[in-house]
C-alpha atoms as a PDB file:
ATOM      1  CA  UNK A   1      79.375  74.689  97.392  1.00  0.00           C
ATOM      2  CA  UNK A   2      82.325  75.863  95.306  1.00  0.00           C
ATOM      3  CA  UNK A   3      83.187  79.899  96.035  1.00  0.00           C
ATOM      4  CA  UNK A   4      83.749  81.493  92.901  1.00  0.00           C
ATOM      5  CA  UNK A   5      87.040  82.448  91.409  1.00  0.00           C
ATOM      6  CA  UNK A   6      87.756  85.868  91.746  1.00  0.00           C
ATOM      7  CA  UNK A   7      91.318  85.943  90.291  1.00  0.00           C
ATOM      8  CA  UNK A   8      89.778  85.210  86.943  1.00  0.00           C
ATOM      9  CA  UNK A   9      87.539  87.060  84.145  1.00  0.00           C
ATOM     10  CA  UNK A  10      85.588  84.979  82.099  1.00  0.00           C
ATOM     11  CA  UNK A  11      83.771  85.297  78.944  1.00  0.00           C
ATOM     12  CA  UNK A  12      82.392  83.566  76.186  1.00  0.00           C
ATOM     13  CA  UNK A  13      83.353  85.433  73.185  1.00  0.00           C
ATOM     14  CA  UNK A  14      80.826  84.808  69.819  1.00  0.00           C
ATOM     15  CA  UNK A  15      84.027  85.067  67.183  1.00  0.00           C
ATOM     16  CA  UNK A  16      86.651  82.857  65.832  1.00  0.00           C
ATOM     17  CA  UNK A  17      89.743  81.881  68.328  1.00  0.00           C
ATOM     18  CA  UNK A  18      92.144  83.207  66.186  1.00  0.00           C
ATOM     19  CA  UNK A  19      90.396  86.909  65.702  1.00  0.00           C
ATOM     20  CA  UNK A  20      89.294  86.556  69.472  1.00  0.00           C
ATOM     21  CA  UNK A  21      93.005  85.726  70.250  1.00  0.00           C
ATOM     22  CA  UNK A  22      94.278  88.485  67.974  1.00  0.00           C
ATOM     23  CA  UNK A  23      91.501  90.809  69.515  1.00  0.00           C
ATOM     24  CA  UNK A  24      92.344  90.202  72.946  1.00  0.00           C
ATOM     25  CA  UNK A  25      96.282  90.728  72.414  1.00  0.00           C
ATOM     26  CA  UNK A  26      96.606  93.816  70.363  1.00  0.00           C
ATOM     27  CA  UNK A  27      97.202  96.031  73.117  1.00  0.00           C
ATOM     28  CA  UNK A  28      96.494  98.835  71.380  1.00  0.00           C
ATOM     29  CA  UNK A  29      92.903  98.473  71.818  1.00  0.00           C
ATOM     30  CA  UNK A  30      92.920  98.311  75.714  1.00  0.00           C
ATOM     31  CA  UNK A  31      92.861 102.034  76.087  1.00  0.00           C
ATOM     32  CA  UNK A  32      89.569 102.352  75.178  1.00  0.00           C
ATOM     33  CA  UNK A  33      88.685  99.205  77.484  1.00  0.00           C
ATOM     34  CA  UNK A  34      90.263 100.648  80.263  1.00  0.00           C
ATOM     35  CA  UNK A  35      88.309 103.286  81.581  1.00  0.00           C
ATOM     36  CA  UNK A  36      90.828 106.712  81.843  1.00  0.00           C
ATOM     37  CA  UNK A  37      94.113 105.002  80.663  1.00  0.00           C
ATOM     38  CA  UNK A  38      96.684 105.895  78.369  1.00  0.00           C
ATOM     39  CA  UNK A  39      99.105 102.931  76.696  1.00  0.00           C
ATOM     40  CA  UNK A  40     102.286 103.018  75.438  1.00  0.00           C
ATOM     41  CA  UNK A  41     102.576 100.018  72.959  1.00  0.00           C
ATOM     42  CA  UNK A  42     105.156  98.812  70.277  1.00  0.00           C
ATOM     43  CA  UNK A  43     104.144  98.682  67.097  1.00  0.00           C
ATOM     44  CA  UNK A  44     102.567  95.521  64.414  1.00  0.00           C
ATOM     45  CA  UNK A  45     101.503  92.436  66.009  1.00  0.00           C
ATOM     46  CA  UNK A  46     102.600  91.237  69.726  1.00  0.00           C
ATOM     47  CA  UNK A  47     105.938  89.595  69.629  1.00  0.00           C
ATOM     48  CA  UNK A  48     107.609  87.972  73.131  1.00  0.00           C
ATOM     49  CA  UNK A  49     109.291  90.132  74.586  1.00  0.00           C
ATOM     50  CA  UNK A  50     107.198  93.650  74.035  1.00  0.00           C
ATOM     51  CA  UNK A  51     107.139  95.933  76.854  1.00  0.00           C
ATOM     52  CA  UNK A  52     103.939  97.961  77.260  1.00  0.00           C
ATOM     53  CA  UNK A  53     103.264 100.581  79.884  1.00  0.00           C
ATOM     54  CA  UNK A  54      99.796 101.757  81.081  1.00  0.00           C
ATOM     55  CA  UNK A  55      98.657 104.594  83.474  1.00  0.00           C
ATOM     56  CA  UNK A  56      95.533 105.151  84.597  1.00  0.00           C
ATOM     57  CA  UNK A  57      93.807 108.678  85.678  1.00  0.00           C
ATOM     58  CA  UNK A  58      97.567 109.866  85.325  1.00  0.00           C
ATOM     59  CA  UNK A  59      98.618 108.321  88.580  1.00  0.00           C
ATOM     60  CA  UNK A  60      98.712 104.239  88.533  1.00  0.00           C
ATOM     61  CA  UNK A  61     101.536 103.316  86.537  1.00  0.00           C
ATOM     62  CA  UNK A  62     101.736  99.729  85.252  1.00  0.00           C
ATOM     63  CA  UNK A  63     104.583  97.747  82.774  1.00  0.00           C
ATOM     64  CA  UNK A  64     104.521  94.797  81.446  1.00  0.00           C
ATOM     65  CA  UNK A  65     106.181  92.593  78.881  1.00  0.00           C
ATOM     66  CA  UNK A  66     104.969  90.015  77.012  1.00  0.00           C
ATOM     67  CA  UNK A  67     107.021  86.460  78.152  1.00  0.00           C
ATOM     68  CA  UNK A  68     105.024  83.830  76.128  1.00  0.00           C
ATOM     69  CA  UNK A  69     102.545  83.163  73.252  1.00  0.00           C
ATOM     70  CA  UNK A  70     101.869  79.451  72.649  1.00  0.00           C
ATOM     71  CA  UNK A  71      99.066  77.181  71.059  1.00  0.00           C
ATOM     72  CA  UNK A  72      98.223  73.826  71.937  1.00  0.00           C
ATOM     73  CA  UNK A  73      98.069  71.377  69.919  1.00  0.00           C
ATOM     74  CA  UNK A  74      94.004  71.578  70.375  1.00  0.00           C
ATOM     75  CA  UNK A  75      94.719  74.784  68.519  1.00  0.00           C
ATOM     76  CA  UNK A  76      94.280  76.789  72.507  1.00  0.00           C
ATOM     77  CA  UNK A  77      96.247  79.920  72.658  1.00  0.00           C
ATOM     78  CA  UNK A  78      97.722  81.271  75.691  1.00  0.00           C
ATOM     79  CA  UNK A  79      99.683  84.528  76.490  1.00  0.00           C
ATOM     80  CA  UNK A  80     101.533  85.266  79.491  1.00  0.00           C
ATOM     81  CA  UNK A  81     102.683  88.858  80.505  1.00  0.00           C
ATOM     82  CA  UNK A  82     104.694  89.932  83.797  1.00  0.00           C
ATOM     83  CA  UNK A  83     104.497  93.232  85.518  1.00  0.00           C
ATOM     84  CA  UNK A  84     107.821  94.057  86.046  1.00  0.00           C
ATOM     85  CA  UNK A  85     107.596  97.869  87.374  1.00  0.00           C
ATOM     86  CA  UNK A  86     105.080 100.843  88.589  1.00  0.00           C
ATOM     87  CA  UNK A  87     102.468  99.752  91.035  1.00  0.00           C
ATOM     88  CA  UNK A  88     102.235  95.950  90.374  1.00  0.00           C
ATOM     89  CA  UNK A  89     104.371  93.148  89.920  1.00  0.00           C
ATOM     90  CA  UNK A  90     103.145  89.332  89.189  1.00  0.00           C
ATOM     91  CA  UNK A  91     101.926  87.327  86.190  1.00  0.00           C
ATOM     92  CA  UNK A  92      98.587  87.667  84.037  1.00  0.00           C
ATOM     93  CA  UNK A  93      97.431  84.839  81.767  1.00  0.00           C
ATOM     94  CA  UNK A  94      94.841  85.631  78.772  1.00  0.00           C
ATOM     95  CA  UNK A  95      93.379  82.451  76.960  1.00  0.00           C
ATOM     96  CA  UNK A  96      91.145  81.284  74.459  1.00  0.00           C
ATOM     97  CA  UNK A  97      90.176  77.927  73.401  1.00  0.00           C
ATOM     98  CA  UNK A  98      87.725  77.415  70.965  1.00  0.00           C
ATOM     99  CA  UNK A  99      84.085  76.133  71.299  1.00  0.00           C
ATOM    100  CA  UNK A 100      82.228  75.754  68.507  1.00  0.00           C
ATOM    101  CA  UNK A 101      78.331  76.162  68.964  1.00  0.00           C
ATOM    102  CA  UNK A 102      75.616  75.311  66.700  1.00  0.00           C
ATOM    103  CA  UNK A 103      77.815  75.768  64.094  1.00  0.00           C
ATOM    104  CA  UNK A 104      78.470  78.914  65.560  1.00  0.00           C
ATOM    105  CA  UNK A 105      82.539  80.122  66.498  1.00  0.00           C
ATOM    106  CA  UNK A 106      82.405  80.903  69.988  1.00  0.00           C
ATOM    107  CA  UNK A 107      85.808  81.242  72.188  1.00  0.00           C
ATOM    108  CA  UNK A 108      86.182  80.740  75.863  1.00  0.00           C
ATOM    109  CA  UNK A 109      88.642  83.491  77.588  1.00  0.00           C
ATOM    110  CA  UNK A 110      90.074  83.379  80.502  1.00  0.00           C
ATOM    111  CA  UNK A 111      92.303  86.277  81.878  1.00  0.00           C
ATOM    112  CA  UNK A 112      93.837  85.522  85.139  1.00  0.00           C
ATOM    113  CA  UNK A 113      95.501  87.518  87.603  1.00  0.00           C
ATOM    114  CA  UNK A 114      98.430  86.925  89.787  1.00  0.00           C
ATOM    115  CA  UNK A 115      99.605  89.797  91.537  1.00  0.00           C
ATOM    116  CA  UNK A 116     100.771  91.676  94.372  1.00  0.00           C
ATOM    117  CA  UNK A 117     101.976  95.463  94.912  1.00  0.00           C
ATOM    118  CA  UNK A 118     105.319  96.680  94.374  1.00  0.00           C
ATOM    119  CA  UNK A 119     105.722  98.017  97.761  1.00  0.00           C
ATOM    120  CA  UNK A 120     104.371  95.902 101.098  1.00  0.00           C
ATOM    121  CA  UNK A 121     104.300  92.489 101.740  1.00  0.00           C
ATOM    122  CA  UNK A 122     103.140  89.987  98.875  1.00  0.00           C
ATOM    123  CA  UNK A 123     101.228  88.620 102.483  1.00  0.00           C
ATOM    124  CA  UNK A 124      99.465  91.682 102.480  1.00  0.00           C
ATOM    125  CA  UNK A 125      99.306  92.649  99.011  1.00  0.00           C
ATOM    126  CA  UNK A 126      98.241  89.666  97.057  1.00  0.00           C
ATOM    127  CA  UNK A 127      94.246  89.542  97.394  1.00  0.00           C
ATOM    128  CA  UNK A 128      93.541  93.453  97.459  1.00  0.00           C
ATOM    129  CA  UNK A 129      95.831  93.630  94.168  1.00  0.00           C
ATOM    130  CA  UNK A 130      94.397  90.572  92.377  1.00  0.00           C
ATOM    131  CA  UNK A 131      90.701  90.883  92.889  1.00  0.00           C
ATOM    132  CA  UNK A 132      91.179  94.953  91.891  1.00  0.00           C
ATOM    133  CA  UNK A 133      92.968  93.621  88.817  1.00  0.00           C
ATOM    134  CA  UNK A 134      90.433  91.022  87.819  1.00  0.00           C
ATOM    135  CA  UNK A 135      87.555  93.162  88.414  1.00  0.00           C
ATOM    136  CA  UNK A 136      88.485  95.493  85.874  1.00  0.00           C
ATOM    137  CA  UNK A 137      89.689  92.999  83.788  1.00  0.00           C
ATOM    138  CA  UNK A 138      85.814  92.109  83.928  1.00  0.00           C
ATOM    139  CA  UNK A 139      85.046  95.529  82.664  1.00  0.00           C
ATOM    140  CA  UNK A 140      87.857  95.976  79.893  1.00  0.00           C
ATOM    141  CA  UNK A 141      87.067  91.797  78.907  1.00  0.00           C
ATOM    142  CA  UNK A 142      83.338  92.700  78.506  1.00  0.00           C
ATOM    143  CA  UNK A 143      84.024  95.946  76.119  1.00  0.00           C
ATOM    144  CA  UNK A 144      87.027  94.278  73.969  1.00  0.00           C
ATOM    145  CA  UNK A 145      84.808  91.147  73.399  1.00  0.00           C
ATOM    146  CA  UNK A 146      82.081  93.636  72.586  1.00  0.00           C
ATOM    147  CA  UNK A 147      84.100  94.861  69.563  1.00  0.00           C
ATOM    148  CA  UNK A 148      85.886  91.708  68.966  1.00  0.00           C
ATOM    149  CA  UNK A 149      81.897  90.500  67.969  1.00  0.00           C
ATOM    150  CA  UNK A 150      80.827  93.460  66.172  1.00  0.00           C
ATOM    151  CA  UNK A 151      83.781  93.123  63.741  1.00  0.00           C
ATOM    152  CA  UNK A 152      84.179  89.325  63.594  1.00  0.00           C
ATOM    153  CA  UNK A 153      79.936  89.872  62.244  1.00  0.00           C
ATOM    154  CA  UNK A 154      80.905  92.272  59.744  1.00  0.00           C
ATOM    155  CA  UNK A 155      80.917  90.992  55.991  1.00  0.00           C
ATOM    156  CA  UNK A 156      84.718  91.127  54.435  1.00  0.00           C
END
């Protein structure tokens, strides 16, 4: 029997990829997915090379940048963002690839976790860091694709 992957939040997402994608990337929409957490994020769209900087309940500090956005030839997107300073450091992967349904638009996303914390041993640090990460990441994935849905139903 196959143990389940903790490292990663899943969810199927009932939206286009590319408003899913766009959804999922905008950082200035985590706040409100992450429950008491302020974000400091550059303005328009996500380009490589953004740096963003969370904190939670005033005390865990997190910043990242942005290192990659790509799509696949399959039309897949990927980004990649490392945490380069506060409490974490390590790599976090968020993609979509589309699956349509019944003639429905439904997305797949993934949102991996990689990481250990900034002080210790990476030994040490990895699992407790990671699986806190992803299990939040649960939370935050379940209330942006929430929204993503509501707005991808609305009539333009």
């Amino acid at each position: 029997m196959r143990r389940p992957d903790l490292t990663t939040a899943h969810r199927f997402v009932a939206a286009p990829i590319g408003a899913t994608f766009a959804g999922l990337t905008d950082l200035h929409r985590h706040a409100a997915a992450f429950p008491f957490t302020t974000l400091a994020v550059p303005p328009g769209p996500p380009t490589v090379g953004d740096r963003y900087e969370a904190v939670t309940a005033n005390v865990v500090r997190d910043v990242m940048v942005l290192e990659k956005l790509a799509q696949t030839r399959s039309g897949a997107r990927r980004a990649i963002y490392r945490k380069v300073d506060g409490v974490f450091r390590g790599l976090v992967t968020l993609t979509a690839v589309a699956l349509p349904r019944h003639g429905r638009d439904v997305t797949l996303v993934t949102w991996h976790y990689d990481v250990v914390l900034a002080r210790g041993p990476a030994w040490l640090t990895a699992v407790p860091a990671t699986l806190a990460c992803a299990l939040v990441a649960r939370l935050a994935l379940w209330k942006l694709a929430r929204q993503i849905e509501t707005e991808s139903a609305l009539p333009y």
